[in-house]
N, C-alpha and C. Protein backbone atom coordinates (compact mmCIF):
# COMPACT_ATOMS: atom_id res chain seq x y z
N UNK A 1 -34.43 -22.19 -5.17
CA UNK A 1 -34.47 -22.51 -3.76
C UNK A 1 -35.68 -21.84 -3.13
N UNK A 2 -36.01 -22.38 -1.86
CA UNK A 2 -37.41 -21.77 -1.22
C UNK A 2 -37.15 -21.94 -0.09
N UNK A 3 -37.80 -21.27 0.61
CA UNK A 3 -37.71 -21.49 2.11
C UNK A 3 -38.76 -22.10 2.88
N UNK A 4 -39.11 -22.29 4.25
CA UNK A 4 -40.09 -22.89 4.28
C UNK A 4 -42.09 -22.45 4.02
N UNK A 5 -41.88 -21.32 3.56
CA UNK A 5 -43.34 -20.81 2.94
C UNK A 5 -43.40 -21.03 2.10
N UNK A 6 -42.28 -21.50 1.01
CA UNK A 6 -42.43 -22.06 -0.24
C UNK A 6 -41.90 -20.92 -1.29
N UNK A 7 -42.09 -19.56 -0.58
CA UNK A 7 -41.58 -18.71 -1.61
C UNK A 7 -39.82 -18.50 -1.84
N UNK A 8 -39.22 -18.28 -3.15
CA UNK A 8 -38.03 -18.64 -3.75
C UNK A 8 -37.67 -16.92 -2.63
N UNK A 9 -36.22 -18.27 -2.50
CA UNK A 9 -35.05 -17.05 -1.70
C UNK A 9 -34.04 -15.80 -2.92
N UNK A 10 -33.92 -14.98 -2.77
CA UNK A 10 -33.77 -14.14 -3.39
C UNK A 10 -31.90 -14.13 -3.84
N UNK A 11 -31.29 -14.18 -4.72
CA UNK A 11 -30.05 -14.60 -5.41
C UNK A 11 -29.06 -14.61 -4.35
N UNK A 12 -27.83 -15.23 -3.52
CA UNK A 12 -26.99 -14.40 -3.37
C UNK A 12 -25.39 -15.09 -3.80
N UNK A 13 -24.43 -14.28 -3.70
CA UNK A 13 -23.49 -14.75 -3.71
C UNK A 13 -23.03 -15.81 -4.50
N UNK A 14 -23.41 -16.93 -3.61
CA UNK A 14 -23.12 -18.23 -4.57
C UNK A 14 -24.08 -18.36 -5.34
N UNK A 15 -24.95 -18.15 -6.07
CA UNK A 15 -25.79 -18.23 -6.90
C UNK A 15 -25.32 -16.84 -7.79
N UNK A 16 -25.57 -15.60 -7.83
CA UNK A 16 -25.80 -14.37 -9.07
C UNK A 16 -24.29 -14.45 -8.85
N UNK A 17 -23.74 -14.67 -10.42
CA UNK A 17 -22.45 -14.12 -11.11
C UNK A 17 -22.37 -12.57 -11.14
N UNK A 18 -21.23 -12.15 -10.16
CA UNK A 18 -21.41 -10.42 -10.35
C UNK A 18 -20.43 -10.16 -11.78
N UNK A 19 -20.90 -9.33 -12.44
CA UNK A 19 -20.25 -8.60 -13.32
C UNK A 19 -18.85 -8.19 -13.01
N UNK A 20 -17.91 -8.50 -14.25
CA UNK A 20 -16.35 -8.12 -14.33
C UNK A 20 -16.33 -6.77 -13.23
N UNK A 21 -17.47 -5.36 -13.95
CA UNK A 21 -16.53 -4.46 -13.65
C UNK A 21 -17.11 -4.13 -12.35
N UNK A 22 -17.69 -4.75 -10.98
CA UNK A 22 -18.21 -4.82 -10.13
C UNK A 22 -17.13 -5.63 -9.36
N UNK A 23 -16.58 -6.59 -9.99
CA UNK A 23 -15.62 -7.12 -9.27
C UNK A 23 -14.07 -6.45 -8.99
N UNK A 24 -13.92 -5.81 -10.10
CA UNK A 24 -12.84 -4.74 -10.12
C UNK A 24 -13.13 -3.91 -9.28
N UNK A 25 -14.29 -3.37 -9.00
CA UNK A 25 -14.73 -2.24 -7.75
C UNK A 25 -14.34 -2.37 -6.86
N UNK A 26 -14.74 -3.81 -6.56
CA UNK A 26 -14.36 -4.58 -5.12
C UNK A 26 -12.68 -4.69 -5.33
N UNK A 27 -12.19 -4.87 -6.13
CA UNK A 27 -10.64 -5.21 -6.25
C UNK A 27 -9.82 -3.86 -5.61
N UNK A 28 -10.67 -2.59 -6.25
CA UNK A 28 -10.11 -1.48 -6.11
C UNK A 28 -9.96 -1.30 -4.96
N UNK A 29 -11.47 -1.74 -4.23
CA UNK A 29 -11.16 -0.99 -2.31
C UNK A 29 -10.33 -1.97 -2.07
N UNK A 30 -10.02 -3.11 -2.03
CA UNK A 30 -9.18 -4.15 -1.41
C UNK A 30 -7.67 -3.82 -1.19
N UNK A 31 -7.42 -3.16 -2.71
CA UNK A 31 -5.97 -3.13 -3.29
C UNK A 31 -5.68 -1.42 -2.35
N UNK A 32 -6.97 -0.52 -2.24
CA UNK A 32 -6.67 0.84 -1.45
C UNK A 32 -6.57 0.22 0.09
N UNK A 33 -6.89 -0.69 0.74
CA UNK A 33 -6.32 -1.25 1.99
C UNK A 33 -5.04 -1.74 2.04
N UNK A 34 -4.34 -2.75 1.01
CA UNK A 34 -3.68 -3.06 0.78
C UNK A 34 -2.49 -2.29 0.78
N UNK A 35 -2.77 -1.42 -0.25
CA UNK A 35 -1.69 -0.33 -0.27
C UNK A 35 -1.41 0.24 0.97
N UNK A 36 -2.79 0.80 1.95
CA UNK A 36 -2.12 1.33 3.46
C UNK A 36 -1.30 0.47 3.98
N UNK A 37 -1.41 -0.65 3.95
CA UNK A 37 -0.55 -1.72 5.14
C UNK A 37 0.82 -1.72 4.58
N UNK A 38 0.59 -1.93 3.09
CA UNK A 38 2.03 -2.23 2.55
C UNK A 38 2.82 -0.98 2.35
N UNK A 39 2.22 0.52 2.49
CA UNK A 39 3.33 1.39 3.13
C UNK A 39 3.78 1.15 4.34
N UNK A 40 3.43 0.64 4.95
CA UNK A 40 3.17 0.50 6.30
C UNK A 40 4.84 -0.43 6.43
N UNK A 41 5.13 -1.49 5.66
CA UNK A 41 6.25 -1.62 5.32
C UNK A 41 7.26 -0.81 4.99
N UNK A 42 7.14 -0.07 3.63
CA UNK A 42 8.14 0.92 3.26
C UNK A 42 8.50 1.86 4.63
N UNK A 43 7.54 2.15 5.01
CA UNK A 43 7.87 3.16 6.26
C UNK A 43 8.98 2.50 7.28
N UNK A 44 8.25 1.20 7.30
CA UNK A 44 9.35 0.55 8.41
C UNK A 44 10.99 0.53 7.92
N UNK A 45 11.10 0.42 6.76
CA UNK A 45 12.20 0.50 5.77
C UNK A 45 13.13 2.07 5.89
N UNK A 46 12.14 2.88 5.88
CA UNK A 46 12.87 4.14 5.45
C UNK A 46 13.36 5.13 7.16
N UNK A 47 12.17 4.05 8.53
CA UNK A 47 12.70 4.70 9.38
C UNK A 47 13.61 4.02 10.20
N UNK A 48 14.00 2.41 9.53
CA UNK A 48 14.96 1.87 9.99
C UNK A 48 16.43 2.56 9.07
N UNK A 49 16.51 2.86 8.14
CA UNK A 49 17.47 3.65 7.15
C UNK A 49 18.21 4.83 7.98
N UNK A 50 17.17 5.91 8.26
CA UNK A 50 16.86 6.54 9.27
C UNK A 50 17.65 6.50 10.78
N UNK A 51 17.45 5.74 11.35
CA UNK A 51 17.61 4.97 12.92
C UNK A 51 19.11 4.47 12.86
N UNK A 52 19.41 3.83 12.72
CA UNK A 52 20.94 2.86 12.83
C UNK A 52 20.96 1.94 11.82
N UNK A 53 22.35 1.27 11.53
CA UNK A 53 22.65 0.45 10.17
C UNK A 53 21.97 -0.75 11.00
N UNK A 54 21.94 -1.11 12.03
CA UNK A 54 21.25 -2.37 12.62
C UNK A 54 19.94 -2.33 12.20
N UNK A 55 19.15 -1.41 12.40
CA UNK A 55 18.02 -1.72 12.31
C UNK A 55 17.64 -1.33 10.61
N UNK A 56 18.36 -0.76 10.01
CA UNK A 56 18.33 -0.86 8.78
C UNK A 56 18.46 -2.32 7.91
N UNK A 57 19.58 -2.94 8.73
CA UNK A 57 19.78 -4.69 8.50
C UNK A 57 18.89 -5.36 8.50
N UNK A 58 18.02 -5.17 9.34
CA UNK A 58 17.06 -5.63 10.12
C UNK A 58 15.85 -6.01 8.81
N UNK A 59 15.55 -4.31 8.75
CA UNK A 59 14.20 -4.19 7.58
C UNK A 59 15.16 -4.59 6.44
N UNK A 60 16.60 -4.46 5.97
CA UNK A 60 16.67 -5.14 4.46
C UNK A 60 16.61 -6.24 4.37
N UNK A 61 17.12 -7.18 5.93
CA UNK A 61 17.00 -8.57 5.94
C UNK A 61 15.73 -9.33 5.40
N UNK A 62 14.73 -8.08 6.00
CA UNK A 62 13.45 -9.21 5.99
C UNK A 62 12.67 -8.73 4.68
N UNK A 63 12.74 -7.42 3.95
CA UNK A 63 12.68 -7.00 3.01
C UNK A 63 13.34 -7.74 1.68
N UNK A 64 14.26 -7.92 1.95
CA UNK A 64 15.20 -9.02 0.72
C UNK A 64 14.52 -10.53 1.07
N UNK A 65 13.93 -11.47 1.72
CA UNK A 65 13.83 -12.52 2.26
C UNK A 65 12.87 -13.06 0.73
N UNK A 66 12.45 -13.91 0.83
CA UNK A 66 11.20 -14.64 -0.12
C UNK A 66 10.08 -13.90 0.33
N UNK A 67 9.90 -13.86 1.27
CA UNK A 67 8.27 -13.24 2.35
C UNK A 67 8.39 -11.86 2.02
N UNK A 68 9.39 -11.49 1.94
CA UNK A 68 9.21 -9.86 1.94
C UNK A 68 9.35 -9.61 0.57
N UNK A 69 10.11 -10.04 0.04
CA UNK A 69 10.08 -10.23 -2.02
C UNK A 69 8.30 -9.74 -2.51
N UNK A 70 7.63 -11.16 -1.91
CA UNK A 70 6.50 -11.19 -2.10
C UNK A 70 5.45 -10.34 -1.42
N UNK A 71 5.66 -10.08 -0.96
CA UNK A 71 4.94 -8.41 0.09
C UNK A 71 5.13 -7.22 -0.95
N UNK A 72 5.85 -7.08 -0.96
CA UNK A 72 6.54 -6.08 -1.88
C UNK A 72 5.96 -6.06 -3.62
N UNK A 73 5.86 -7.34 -3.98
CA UNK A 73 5.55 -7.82 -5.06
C UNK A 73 4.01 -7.39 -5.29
N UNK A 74 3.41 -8.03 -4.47
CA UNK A 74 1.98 -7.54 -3.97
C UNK A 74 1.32 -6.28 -3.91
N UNK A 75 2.48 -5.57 -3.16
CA UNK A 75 2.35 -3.86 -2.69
C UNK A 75 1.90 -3.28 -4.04
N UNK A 76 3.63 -3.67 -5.30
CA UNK A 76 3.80 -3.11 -6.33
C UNK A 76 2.21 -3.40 -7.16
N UNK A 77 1.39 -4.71 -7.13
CA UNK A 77 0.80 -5.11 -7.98
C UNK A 77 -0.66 -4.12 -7.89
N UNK A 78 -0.94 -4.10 -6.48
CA UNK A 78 -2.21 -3.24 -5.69
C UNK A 78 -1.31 -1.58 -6.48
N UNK A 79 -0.58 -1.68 -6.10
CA UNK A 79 -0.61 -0.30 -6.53
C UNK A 79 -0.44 0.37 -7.83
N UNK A 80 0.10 -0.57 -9.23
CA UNK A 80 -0.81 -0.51 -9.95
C UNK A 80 -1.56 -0.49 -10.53
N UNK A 81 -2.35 -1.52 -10.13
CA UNK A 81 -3.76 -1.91 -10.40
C UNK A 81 -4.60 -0.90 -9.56
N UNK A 82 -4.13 -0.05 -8.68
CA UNK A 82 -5.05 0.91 -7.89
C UNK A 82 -4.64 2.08 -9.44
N UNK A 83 -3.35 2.29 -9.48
CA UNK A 83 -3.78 3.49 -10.60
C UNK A 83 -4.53 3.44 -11.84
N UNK A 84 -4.22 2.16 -12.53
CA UNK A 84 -5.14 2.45 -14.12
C UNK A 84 -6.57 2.04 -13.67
N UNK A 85 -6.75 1.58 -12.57
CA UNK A 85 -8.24 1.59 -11.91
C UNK A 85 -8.64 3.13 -11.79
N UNK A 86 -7.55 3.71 -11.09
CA UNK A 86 -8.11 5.04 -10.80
C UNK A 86 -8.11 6.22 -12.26
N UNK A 87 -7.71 5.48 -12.95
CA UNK A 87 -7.42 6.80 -14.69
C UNK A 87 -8.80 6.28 -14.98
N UNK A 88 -9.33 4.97 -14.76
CA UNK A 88 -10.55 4.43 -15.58
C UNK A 88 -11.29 5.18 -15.09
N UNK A 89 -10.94 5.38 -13.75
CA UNK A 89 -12.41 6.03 -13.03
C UNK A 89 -12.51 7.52 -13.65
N UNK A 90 -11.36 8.29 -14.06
CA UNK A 90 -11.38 9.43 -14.14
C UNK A 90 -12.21 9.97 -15.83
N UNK A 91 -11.84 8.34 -16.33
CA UNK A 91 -12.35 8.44 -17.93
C UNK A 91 -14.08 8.50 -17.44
N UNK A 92 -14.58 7.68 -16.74
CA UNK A 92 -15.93 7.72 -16.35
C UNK A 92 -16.59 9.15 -15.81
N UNK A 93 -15.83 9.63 -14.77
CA UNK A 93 -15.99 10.85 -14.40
C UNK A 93 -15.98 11.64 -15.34
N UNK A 94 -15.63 11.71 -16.60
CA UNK A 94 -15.43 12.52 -17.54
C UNK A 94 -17.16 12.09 -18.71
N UNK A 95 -17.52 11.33 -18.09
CA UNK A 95 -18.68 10.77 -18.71
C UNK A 95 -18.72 9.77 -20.16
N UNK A 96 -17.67 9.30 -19.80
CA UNK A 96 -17.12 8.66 -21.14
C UNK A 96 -17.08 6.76 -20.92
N UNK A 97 -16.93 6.31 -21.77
CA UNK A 97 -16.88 4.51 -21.31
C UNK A 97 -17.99 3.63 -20.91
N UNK A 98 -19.25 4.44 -21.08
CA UNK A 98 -20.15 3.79 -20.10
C UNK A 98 -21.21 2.33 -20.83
N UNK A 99 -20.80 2.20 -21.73
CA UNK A 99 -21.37 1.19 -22.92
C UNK A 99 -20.65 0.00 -22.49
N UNK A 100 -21.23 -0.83 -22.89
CA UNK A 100 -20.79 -2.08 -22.10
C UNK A 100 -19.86 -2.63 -22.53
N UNK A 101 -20.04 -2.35 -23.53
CA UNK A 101 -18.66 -3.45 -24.70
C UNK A 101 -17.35 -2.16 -24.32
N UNK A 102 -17.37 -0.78 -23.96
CA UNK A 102 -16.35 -0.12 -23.67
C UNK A 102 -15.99 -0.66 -22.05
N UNK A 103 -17.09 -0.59 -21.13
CA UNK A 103 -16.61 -0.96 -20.06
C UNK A 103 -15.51 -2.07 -20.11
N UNK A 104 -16.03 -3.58 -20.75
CA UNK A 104 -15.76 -4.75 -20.30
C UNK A 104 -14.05 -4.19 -21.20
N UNK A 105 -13.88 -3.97 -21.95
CA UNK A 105 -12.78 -3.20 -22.94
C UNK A 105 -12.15 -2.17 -21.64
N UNK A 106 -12.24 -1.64 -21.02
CA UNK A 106 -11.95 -1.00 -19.88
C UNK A 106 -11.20 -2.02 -19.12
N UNK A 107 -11.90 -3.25 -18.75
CA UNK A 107 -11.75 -4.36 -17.72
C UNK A 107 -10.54 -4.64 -18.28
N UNK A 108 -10.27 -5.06 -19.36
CA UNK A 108 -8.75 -5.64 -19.86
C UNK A 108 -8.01 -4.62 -19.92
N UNK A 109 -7.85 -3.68 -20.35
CA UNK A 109 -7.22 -2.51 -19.96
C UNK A 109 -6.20 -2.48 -18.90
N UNK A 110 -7.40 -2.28 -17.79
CA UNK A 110 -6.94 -2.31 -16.74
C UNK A 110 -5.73 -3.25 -15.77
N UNK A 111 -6.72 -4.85 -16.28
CA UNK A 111 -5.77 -5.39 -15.64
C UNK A 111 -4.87 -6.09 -16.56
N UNK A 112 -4.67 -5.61 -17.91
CA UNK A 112 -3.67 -5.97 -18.82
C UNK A 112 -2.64 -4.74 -18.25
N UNK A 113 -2.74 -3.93 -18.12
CA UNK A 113 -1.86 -3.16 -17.74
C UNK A 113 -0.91 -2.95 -16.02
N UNK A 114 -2.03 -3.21 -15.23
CA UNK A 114 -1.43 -3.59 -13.82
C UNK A 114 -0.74 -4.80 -14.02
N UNK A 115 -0.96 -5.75 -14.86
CA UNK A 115 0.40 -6.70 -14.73
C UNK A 115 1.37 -6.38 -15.51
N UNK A 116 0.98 -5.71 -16.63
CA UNK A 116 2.68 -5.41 -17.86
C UNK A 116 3.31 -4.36 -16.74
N UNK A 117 3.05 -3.88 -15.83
CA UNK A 117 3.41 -2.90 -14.92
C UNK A 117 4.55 -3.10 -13.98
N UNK A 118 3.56 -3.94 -13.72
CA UNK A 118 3.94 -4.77 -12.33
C UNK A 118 5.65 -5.70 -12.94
N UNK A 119 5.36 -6.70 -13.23
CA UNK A 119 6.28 -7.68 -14.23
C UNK A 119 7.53 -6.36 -15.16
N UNK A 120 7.39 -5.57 -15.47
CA UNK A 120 8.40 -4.59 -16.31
C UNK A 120 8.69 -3.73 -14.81
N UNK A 121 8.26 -3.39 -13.98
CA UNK A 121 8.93 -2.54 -13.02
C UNK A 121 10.09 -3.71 -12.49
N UNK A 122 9.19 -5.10 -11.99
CA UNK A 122 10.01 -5.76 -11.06
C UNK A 122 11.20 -6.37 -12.24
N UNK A 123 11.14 -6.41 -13.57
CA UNK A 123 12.17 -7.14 -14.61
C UNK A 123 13.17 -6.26 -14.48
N UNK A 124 13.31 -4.85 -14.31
CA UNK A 124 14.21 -3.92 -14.45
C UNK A 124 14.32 -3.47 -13.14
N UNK A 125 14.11 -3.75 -11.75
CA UNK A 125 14.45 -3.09 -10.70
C UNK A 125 15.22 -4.76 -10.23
N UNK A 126 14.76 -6.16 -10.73
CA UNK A 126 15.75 -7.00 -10.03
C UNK A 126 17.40 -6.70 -10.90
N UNK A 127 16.81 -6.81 -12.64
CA UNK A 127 18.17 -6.47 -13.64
C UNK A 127 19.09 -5.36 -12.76
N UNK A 128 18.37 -4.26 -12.11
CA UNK A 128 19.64 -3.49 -11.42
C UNK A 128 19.96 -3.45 -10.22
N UNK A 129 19.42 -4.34 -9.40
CA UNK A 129 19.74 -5.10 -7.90
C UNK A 129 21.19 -6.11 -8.11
C-alpha cells in the first residue's frame, strides 16, 4: 500500500500477523481487567450473604441464572489463564524459556492448561452442586 507520495505505509494491524506469545500478553492484561470486574461479582455475592437472606436470593438468583453461569465461567477461565500466564512469566524472570521453539511450547502450556483447569474445576464443582 502507498499513500499519496507514493511511499509504502508502514504494517499495521490488519496487515502484520502478531506473534502467539504477544498475543497472550495482550490476553494477560485483558484477563487482569477481567478478573477486577468479575470480583466485582463475587463481592456482590459475599456482601449480599452478609446483608439479609433477600438480598442473598437476589445475588444467588442471578448468580445461578445462564448469564451469571457464564460470568462466572469466564471469571474462572481469566483467572486461570491469568495464573499459568503468570508461572510462565516467573519461568522467564528466572531467565529461562526464551528460545523460540520453548516459548511457542510455553504458548500451549499455557493455554492447554487454563482450559484443563477451567473444564475440571467447573466438572467437579457442578458434580457437587
Amino acid at each position: 500500500m502507498a499513500n499519496g507520495s507514493g511511499r509504502p505505509l508502514s504494517p499495521h494491524l490488519q496487515v502484520y500477523k502478531l506473534p502467539r506469545t504477544a498475543l497472550l500478553s495482550i490476553t494477560h492484561r485483558i484477563t487482569g481487567v477481567g478478573l477486577a470486574v468479575g470480583t466485582l461479582l463475587l463481592t456482590w455475592w459475599l456482601v449480599a450473604a452478609a446483608t439479609s437472606p433477600a438480598a442473598y436470593e437476589r445475588a444467588q438468583h442471578f448468580i445461578g441464572s445462564f448469564f451469571g453461569l457464564l460470568l462466572m465461567f469466564g471469571w474462572s477461565l481469566a483467572l486461570y489463564y491469568h495464573l499459568c500466564n503468570g508461572i510462565r512469566h516467573l519461568v522467564w524472570d528466572a531467565g529461562k524459556s526464551f528460545e523460540l521453539s520453548e516459548a511457542e511450547r510455553g504458548n500451549q502450556i499455557v493455554i492447554g492448561a487454563a482450559a484443563v483447569l477451567t473444564v475440571l474445576t467447573w466438572v467437579i464443582g457442578l458434580a457437587v452442586w
